[in-house]
C-alpha atoms as a PDB file:
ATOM      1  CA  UNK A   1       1.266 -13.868   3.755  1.00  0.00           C
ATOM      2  CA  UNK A   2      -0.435 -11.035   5.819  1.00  0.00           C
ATOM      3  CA  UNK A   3      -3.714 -11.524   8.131  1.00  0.00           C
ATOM      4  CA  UNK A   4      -5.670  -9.225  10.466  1.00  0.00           C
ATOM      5  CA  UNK A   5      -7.681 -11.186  12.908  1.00  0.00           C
ATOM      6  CA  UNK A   6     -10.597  -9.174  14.338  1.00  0.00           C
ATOM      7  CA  UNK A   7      -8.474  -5.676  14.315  1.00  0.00           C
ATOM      8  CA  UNK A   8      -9.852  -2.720  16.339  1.00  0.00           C
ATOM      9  CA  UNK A   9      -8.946   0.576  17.058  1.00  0.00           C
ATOM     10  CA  UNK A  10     -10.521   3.325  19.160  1.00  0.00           C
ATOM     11  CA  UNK A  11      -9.364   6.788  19.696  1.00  0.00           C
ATOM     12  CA  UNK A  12     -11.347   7.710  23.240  1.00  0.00           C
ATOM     13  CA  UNK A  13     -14.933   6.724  22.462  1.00  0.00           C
ATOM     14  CA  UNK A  14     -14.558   6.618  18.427  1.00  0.00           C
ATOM     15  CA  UNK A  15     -14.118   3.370  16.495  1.00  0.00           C
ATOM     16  CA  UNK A  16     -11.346   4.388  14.229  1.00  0.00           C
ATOM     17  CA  UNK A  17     -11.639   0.718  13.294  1.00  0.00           C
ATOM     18  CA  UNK A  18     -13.905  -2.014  14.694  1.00  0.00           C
ATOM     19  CA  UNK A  19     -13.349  -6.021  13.789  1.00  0.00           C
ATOM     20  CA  UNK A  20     -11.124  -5.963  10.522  1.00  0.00           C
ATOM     21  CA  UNK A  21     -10.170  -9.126   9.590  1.00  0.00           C
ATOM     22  CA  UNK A  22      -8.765 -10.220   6.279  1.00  0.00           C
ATOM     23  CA  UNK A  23      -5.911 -12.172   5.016  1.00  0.00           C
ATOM     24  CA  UNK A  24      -3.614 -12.050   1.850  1.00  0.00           C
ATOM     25  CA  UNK A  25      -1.550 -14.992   0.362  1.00  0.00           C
ATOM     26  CA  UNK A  26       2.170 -14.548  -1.144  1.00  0.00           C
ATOM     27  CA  UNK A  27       1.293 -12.461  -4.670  1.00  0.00           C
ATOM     28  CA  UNK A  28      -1.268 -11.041  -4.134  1.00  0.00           C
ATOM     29  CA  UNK A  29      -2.365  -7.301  -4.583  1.00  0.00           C
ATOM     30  CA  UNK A  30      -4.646  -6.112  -2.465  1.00  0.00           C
ATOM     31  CA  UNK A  31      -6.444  -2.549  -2.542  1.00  0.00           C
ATOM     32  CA  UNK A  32      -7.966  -1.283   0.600  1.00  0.00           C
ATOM     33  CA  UNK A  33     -10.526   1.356  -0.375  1.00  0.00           C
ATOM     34  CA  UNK A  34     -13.228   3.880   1.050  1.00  0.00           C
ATOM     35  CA  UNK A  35     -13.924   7.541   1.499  1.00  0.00           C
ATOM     36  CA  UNK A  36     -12.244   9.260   4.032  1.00  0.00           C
ATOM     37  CA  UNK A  37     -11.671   9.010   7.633  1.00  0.00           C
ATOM     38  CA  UNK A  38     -12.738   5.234   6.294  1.00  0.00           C
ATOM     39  CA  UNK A  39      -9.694   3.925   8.549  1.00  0.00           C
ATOM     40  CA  UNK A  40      -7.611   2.785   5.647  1.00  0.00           C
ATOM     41  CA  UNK A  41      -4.298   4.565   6.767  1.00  0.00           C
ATOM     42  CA  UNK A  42      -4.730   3.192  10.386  1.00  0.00           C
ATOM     43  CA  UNK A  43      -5.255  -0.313   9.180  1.00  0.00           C
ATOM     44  CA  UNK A  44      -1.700  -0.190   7.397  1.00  0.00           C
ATOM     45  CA  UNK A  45      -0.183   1.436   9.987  1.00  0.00           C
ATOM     46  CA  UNK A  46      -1.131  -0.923  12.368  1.00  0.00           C
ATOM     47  CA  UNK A  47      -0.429  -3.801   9.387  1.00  0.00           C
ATOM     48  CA  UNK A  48       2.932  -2.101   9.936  1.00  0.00           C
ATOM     49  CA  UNK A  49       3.391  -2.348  13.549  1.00  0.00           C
ATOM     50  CA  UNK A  50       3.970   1.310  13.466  1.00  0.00           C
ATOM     51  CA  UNK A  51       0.191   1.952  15.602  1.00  0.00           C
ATOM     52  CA  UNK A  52      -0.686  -0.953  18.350  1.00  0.00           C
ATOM     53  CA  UNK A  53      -4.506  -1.914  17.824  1.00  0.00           C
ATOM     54  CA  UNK A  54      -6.953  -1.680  21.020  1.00  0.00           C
ATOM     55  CA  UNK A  55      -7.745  -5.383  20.391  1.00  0.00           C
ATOM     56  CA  UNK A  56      -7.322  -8.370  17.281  1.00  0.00           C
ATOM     57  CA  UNK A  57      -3.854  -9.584  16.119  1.00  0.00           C
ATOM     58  CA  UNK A  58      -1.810  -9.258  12.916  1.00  0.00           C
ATOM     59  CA  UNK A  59      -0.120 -12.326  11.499  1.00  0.00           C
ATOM     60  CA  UNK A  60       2.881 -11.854   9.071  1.00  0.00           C
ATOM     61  CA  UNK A  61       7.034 -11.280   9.586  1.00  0.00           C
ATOM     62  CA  UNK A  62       9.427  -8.858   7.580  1.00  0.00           C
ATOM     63  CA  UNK A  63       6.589  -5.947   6.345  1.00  0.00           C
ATOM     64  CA  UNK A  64       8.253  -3.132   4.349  1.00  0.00           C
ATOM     65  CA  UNK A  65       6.066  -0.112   4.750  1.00  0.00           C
ATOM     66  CA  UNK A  66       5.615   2.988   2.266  1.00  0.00           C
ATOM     67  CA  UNK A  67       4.120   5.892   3.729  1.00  0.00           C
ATOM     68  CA  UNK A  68       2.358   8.287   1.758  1.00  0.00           C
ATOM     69  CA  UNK A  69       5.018  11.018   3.006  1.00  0.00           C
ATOM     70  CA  UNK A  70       8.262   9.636   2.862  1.00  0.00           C
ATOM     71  CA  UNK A  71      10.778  11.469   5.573  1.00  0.00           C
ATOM     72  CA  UNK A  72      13.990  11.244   3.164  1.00  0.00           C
ATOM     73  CA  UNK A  73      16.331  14.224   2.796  1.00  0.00           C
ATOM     74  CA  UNK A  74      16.864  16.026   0.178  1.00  0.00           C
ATOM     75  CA  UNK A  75      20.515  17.166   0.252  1.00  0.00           C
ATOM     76  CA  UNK A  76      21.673  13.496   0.384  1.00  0.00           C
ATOM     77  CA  UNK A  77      21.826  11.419  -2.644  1.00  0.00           C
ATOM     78  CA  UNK A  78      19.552   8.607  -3.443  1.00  0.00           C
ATOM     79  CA  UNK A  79      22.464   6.092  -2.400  1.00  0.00           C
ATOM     80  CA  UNK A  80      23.036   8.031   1.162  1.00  0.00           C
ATOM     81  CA  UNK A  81      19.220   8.216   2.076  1.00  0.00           C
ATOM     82  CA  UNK A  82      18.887   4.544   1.570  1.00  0.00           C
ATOM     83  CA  UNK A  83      22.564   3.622   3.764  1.00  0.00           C
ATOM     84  CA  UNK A  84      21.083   6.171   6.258  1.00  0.00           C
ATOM     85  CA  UNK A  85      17.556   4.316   6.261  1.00  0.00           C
ATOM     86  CA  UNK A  86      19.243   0.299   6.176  1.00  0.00           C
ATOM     87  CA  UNK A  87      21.648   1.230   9.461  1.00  0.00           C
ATOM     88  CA  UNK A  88      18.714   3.224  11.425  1.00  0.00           C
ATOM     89  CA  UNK A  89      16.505  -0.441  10.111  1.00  0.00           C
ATOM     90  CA  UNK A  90      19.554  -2.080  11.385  1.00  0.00           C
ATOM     91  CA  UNK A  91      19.444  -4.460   7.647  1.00  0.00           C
ATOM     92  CA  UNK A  92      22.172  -7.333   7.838  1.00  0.00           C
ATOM     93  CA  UNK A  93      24.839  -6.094   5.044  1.00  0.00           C
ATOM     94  CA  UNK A  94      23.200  -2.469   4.774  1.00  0.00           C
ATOM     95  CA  UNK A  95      25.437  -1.505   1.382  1.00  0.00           C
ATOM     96  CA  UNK A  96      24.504  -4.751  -0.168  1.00  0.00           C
ATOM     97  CA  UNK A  97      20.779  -4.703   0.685  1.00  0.00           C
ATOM     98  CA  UNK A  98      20.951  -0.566  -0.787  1.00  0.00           C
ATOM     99  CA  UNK A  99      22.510  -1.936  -4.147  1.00  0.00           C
ATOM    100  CA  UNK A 100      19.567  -4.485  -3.870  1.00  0.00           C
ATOM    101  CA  UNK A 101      16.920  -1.639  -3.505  1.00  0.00           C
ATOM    102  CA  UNK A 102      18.479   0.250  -6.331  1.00  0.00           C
ATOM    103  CA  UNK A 103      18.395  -2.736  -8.908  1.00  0.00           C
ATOM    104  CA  UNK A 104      15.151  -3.560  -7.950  1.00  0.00           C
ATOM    105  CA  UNK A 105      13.951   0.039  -8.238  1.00  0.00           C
ATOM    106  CA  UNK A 106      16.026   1.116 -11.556  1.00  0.00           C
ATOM    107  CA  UNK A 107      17.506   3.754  -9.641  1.00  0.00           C
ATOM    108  CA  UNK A 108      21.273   2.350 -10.048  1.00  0.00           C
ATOM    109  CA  UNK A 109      22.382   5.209 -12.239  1.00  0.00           C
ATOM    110  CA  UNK A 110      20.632   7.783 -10.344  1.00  0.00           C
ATOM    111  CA  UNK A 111      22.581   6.645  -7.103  1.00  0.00           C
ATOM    112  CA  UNK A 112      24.998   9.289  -6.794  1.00  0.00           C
ATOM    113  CA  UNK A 113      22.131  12.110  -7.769  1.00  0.00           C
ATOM    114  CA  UNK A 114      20.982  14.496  -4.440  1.00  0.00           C
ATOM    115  CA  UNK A 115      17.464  13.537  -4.145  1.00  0.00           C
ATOM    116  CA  UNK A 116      15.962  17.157  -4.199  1.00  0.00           C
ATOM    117  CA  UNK A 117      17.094  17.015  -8.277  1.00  0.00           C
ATOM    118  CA  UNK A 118      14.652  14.002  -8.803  1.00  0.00           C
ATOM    119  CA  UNK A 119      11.558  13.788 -10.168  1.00  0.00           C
ATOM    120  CA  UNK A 120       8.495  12.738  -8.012  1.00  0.00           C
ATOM    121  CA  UNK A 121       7.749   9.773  -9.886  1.00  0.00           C
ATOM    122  CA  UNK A 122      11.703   8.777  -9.013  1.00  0.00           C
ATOM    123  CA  UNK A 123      11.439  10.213  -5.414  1.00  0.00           C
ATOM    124  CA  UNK A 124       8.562   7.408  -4.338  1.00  0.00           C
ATOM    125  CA  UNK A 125      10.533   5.084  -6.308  1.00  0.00           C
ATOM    126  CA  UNK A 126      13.400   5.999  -3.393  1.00  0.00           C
ATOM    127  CA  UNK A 127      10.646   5.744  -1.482  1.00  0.00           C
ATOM    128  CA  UNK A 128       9.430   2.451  -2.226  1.00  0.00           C
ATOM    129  CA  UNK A 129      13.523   1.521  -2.293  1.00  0.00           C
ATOM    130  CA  UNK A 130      13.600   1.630   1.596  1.00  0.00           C
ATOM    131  CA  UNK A 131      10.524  -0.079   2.180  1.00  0.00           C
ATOM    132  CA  UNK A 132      12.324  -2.759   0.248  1.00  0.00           C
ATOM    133  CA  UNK A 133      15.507  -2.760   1.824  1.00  0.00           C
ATOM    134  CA  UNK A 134      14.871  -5.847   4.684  1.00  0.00           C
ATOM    135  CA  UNK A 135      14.078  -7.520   1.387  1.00  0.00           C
ATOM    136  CA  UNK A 136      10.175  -8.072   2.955  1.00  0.00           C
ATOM    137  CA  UNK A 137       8.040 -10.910   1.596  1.00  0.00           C
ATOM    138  CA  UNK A 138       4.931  -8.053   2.186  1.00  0.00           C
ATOM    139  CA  UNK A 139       5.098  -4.254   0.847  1.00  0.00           C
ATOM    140  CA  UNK A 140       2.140  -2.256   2.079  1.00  0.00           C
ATOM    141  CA  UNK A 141       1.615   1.561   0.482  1.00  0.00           C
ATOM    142  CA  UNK A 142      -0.079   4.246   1.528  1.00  0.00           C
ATOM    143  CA  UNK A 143      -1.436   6.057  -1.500  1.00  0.00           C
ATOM    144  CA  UNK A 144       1.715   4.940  -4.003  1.00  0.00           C
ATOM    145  CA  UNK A 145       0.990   6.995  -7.099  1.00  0.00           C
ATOM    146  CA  UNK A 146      -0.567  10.338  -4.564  1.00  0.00           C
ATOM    147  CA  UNK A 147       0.207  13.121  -6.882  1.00  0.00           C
ATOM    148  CA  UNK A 148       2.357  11.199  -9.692  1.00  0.00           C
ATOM    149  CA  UNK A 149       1.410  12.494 -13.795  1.00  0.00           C
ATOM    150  CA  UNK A 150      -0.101   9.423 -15.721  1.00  0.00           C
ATOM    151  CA  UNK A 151       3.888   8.585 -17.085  1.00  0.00           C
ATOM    152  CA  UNK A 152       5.277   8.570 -13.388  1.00  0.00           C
ATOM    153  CA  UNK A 153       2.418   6.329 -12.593  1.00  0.00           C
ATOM    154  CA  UNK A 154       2.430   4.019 -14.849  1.00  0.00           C
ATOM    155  CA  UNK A 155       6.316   3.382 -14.289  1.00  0.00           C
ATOM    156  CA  UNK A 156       5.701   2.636 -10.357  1.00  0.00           C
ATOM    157  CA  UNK A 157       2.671   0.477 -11.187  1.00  0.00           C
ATOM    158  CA  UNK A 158       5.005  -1.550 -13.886  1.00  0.00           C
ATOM    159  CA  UNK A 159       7.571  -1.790 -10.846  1.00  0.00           C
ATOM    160  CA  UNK A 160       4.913  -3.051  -7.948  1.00  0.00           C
ATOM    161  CA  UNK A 161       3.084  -5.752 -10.461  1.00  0.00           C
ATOM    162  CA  UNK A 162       6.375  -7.233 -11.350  1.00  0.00           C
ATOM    163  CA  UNK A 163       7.039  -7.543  -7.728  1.00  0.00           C
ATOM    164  CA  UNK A 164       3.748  -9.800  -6.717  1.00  0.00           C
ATOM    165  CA  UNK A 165       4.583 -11.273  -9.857  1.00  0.00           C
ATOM    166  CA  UNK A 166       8.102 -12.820  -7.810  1.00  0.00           C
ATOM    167  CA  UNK A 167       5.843 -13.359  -4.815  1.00  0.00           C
ATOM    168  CA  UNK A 168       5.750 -10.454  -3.124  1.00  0.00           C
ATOM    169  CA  UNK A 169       2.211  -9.423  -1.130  1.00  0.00           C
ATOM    170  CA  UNK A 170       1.396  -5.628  -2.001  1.00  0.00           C
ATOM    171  CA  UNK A 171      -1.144  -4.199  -0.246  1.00  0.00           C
ATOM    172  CA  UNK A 172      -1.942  -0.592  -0.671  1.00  0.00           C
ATOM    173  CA  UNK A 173      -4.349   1.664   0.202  1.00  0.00           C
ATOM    174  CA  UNK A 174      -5.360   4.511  -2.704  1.00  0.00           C
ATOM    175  CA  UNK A 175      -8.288   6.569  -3.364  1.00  0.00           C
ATOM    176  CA  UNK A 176      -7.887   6.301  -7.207  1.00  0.00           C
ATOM    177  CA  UNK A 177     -10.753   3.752  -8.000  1.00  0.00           C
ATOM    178  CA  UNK A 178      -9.275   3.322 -11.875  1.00  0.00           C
ATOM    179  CA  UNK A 179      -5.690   2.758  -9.958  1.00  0.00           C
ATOM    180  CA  UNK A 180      -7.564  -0.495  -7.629  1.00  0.00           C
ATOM    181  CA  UNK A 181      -9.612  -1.862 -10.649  1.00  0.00           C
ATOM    182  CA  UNK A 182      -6.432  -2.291 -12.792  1.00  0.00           C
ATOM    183  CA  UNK A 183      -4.177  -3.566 -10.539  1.00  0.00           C
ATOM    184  CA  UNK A 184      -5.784  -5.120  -7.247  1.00  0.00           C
ATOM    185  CA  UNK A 185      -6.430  -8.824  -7.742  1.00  0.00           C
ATOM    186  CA  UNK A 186      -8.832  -7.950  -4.640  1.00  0.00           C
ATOM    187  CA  UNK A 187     -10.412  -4.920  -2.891  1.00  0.00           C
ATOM    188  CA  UNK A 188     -11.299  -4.209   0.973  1.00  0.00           C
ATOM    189  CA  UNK A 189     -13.982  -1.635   1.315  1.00  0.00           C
ATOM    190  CA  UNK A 190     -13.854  -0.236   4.169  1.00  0.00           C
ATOM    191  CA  UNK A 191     -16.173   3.129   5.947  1.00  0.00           C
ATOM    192  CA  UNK A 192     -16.568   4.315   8.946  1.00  0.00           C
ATOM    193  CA  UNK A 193     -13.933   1.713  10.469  1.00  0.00           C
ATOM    194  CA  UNK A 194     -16.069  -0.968   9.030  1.00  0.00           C
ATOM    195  CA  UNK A 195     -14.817  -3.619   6.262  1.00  0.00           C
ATOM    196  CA  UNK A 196     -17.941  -3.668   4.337  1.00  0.00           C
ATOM    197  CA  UNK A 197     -16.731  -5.814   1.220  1.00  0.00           C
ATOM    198  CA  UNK A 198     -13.960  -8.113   0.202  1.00  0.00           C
ATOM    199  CA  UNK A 199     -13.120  -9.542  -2.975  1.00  0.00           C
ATOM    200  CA  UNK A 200     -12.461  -9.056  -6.421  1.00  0.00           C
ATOM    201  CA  UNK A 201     -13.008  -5.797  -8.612  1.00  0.00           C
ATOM    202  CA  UNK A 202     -15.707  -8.033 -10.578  1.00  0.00           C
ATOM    203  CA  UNK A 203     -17.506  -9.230  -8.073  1.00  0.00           C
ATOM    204  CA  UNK A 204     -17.956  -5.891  -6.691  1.00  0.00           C
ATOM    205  CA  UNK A 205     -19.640  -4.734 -10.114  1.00  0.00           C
ATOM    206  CA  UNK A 206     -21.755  -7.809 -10.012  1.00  0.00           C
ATOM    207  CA  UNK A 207     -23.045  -7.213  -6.551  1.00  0.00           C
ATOM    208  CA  UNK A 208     -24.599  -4.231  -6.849  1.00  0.00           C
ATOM    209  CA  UNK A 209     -25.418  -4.346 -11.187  1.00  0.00           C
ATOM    210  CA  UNK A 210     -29.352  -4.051 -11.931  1.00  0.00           C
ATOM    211  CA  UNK A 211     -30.725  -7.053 -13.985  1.00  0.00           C
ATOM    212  CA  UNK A 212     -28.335  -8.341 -15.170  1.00  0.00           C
ATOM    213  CA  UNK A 213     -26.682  -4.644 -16.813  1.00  0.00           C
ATOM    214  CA  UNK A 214     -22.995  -3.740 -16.457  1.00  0.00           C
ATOM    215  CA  UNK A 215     -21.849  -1.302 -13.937  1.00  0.00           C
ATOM    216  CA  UNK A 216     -18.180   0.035 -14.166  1.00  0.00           C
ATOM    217  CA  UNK A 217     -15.966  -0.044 -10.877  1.00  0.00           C
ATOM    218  CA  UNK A 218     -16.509   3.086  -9.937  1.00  0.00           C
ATOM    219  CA  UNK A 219     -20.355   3.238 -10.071  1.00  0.00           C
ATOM    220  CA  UNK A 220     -20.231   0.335  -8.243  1.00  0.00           C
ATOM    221  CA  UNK A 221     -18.397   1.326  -5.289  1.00  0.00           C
ATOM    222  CA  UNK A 222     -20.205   4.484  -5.181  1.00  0.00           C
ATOM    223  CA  UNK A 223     -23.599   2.343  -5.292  1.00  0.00           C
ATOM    224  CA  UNK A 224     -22.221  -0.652  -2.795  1.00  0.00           C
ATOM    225  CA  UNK A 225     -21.541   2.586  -0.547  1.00  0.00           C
ATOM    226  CA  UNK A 226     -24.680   4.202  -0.374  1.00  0.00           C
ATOM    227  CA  UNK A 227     -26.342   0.658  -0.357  1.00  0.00           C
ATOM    228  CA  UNK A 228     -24.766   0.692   2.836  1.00  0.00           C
ATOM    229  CA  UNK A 229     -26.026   3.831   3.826  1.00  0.00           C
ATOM    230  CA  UNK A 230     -22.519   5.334   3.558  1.00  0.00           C
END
């Protein structure tokens, strides 16, 4: 489990976020959502422990964290990046914990293969590989799919359910709406540093649909949004 407990940030005399609090149980996937400068990447970061907030807490032990650009190098193979990544983590049994990664990914034949051959769908799969190499009980991703075709996509999605499937949390920030309605279990809508909505894609349809009509996800965060006066 993850929880933020009245999370704020400032930068000088902007909110960058004010009073976040939310929590998410072992399983779960949760999509954090908004337009930009919403505050999404700050909240993982700080999630991550990688940016202190101005006040609130975070609850929650061993958090893998995916940024959306991953500093790997692209002369080294796929095995060597993650060795390199589980020493500088300092990971108990670092060659055991990279064979781990590169089950758990599918990358075990592409091991030995210098990274800057790979495809990008298989290069945030390396990616996602050393945010899982502390074996975390909580993965949180900054924009997983960014830039991906529909093929690499759906391979990295099939990878991440299957994961909260065994119990681990995923939380991940995207801006791809379709990418949150299909695979969040919940959604955190969040603008201008504010968390304006949480819950399920459904419920987020239903809150802002006209007599009774459907409104897709989309329409409906656009609508909740402006609502909002955002």
């Amino acid at each position: 489990m993850i929880a933020a407990r009245d999370v704020t940030k400032r930068y000088g005399a902007r909110d960058a976020l004010r009073s976040v609090s939310f929590s998410a149980p072992a399983g779960e996937r949760l999509a954090v959502i908004g337009p930009n400068g919403a505050g999404k990447t700050t909240l993982l970061s700080i999630l991550a422990g990688i940016v202190e907030p101005t006040s609130g807490s975070v609850e929650g032990a061993g958090i893998g964290w995916v940024p959306q650009q991953p500093a790997v190098y692209g002369k080294l193979s796929v095995r060597e990046n993650l060795l390199l990544f589980a020493r500088l983590e300092k990971v108990g049994d670092a060659r055991g914990a990279v064979d781990r990664a590169l089950e758990q990914t599918g990358l075990a034949e592409r091991a030995g293969d210098e990274l800057s051959t790979l495809s990008g769908g298989n290069r945030q799969r390396v990616n996602i590989a050393i945010g899982l190499l502390a074996d975390p009980p909580v993965l949180l991703l900054d924009e997983p799919s960014s830039a991906l075709d529909p093929r690499h996509r759906q391979r990295v999605w099939t990878f991440l359910d299957r994961l909260a499937s065994e119990g681990t949390t995923i939380v991940f920030a995207t801006h791809d709406l379709a990418e949150a309605a299909r695979h969040a279990d919940r959604v955190l809508v969040l603008a201008d540093g504010e968390l304006l909505f949480g819950g399920t894609p459904g419920e987020l349809e239903t809150a802002v649909g006209e007599s009774g009509d459907p409104v897709d996800f989309e329409a409906a965060f656009v609508a909740y949004l402006k609502e909002r006066g955002h």
